[in-house]
PDB file of N, CA and C in Angstrom:
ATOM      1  N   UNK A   1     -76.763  12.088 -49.232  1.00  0.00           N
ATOM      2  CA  UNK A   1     -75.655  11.442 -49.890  1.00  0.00           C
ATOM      3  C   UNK A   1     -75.422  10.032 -49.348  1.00  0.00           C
ATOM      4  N   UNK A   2     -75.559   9.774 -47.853  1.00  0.00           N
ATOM      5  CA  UNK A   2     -75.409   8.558 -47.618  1.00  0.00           C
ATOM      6  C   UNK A   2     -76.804   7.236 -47.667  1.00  0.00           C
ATOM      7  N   UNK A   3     -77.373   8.058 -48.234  1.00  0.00           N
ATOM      8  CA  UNK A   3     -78.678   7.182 -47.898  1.00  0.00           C
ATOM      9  C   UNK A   3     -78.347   5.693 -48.963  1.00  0.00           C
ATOM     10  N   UNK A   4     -77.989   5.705 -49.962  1.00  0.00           N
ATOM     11  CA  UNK A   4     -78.017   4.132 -50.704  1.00  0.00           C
ATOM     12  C   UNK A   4     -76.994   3.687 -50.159  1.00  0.00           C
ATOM     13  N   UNK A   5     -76.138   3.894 -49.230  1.00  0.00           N
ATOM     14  CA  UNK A   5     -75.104   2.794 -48.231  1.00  0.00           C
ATOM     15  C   UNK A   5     -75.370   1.729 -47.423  1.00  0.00           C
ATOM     16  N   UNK A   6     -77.100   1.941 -46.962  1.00  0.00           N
ATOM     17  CA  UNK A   6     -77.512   0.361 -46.101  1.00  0.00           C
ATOM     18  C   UNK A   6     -77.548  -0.113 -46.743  1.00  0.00           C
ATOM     19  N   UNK A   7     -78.068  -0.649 -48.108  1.00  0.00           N
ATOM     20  CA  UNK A   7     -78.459  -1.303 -49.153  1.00  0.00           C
ATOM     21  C   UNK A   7     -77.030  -2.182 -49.965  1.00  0.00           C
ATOM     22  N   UNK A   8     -75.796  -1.431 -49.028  1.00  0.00           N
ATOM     23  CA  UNK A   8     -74.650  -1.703 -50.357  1.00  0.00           C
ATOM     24  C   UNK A   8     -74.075  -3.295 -49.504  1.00  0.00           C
ATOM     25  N   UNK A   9     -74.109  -3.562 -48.882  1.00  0.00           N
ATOM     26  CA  UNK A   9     -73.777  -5.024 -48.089  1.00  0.00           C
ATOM     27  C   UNK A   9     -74.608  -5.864 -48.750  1.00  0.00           C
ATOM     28  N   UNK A  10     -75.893  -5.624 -48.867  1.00  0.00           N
ATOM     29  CA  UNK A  10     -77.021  -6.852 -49.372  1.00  0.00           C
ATOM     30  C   UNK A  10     -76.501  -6.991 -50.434  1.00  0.00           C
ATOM     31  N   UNK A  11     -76.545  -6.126 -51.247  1.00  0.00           N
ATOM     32  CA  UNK A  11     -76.061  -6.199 -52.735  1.00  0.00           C
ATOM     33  C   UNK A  11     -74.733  -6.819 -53.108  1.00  0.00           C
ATOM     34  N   UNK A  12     -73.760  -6.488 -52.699  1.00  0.00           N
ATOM     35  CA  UNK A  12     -72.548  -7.095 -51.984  1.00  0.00           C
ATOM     36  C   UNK A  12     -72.489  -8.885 -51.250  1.00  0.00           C
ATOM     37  N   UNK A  13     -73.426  -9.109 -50.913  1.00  0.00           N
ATOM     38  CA  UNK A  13     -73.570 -10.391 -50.532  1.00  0.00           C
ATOM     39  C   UNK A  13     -74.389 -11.129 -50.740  1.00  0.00           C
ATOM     40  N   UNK A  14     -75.138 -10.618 -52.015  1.00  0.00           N
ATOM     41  CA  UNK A  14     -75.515 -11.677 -53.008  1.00  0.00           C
ATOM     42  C   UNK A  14     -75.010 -11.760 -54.137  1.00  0.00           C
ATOM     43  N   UNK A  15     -73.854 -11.124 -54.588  1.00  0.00           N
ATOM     44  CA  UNK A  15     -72.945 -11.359 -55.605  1.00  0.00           C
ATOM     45  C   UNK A  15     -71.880 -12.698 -55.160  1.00  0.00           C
ATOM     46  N   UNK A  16     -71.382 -12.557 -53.499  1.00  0.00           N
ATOM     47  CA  UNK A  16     -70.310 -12.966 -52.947  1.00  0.00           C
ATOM     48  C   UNK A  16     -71.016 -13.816 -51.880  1.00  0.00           C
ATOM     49  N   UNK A  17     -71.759 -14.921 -51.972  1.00  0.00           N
ATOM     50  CA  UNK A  17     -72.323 -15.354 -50.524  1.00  0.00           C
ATOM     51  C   UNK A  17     -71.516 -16.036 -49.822  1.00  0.00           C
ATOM     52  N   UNK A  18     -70.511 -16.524 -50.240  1.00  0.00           N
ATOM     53  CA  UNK A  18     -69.725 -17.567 -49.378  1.00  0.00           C
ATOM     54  C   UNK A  18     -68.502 -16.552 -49.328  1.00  0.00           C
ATOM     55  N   UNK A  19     -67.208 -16.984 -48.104  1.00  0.00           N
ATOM     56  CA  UNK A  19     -66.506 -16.208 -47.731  1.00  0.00           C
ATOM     57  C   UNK A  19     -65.676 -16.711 -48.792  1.00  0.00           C
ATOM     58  N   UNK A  20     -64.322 -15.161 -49.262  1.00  0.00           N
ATOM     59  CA  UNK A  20     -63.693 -15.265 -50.215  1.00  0.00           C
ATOM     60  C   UNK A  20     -62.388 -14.884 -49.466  1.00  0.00           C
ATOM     61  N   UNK A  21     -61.609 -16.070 -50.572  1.00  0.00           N
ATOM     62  CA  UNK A  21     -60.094 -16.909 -50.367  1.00  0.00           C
ATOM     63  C   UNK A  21     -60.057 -17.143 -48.092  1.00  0.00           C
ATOM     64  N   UNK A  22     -59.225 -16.291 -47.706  1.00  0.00           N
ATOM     65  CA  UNK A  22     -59.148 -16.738 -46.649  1.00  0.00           C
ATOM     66  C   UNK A  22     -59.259 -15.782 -45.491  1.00  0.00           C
ATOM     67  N   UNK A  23     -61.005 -15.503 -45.512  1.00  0.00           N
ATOM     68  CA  UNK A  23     -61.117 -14.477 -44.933  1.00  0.00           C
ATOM     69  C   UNK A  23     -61.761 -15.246 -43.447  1.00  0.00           C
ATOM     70  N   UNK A  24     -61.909 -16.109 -43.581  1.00  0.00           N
ATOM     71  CA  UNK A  24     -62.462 -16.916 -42.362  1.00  0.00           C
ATOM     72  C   UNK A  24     -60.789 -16.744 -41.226  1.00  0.00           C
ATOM     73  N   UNK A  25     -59.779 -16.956 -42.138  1.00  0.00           N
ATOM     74  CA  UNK A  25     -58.711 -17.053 -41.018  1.00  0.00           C
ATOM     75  C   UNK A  25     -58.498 -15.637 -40.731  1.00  0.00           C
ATOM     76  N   UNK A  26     -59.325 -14.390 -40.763  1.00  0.00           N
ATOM     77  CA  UNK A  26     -59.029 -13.254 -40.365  1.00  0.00           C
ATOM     78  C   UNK A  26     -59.493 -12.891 -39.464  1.00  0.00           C
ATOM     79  N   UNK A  27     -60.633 -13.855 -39.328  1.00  0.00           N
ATOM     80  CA  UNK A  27     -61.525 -13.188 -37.655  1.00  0.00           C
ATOM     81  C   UNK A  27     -60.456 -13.053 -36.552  1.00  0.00           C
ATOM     82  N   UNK A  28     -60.031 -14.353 -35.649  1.00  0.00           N
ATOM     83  CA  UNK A  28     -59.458 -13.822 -35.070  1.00  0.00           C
ATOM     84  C   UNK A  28     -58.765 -12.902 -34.671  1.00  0.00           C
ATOM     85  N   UNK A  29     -58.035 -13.085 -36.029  1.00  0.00           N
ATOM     86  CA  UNK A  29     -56.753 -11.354 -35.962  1.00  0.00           C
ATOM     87  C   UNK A  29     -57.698 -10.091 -35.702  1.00  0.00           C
ATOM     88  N   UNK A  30     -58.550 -10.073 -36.503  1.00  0.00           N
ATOM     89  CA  UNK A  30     -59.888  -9.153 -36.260  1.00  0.00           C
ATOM     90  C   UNK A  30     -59.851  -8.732 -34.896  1.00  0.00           C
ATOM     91  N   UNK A  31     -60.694  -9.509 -34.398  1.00  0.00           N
ATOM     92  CA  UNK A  31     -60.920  -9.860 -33.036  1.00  0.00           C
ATOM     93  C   UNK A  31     -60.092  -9.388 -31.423  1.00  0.00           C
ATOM     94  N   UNK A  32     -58.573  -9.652 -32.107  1.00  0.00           N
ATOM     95  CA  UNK A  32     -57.726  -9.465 -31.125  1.00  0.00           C
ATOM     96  C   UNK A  32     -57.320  -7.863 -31.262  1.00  0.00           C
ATOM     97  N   UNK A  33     -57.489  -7.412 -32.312  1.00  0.00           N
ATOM     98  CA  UNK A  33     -56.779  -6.239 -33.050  1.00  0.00           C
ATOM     99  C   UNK A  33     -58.545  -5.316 -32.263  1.00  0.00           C
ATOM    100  N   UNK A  34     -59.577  -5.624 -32.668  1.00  0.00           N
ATOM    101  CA  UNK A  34     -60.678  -4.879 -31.821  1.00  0.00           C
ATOM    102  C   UNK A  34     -60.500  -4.965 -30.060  1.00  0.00           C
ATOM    103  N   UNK A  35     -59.669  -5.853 -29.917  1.00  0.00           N
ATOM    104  CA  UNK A  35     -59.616  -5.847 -28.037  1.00  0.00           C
ATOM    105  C   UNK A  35     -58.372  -4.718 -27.755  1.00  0.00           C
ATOM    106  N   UNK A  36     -57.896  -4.566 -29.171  1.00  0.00           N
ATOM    107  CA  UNK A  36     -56.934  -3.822 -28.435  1.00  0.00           C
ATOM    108  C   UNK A  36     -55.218  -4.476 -28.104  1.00  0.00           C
ATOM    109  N   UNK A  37     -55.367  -5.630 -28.691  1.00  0.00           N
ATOM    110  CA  UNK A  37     -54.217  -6.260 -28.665  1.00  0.00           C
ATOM    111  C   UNK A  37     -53.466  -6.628 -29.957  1.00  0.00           C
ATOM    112  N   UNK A  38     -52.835  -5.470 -30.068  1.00  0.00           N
ATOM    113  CA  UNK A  38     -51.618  -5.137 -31.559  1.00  0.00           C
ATOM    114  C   UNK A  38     -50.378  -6.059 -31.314  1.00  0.00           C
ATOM    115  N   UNK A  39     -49.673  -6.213 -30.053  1.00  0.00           N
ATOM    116  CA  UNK A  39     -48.717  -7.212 -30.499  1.00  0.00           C
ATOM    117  C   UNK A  39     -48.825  -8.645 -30.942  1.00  0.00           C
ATOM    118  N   UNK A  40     -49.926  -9.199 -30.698  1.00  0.00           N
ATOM    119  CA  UNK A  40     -50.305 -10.305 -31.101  1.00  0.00           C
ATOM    120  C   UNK A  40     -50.388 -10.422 -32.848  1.00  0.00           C
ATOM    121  N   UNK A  41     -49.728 -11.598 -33.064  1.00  0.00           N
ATOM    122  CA  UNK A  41     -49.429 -11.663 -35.079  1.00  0.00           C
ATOM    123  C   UNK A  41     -50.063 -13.128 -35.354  1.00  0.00           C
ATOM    124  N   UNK A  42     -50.852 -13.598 -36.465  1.00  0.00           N
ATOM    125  CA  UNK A  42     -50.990 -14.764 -36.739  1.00  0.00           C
ATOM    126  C   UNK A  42     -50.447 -15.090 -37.845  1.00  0.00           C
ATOM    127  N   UNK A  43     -49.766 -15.840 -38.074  1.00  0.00           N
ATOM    128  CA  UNK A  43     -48.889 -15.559 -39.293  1.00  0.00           C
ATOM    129  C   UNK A  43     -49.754 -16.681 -40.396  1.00  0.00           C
ATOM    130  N   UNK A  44     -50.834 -16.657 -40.350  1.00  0.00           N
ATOM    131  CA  UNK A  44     -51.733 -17.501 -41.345  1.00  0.00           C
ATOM    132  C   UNK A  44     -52.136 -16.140 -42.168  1.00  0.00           C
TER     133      UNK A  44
END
């Protein structure tokens, strides 16, 4: 059942190659939220 799931990103990012609306300003939050640090807010 999971086997056509590696395939679904490629496909996925050649429809969408460039980043969409403002997902570039999410890394960080990303980032901080993977370290483990929830009180931190970016309000962008």
């Amino acid at each position: 059942m999971c086997w056509p799931l590696p395939g679904w990103p490629l496909t996925f990012n050649g429809e969408v190659p460039e980043p969409y609306m403002d997902e570039i300003f999410h890394v960080p939050q990303a980032q901080r939220y993977c370290r483990g640090d929830f009180a931190h807010w970016d309000p962008k």
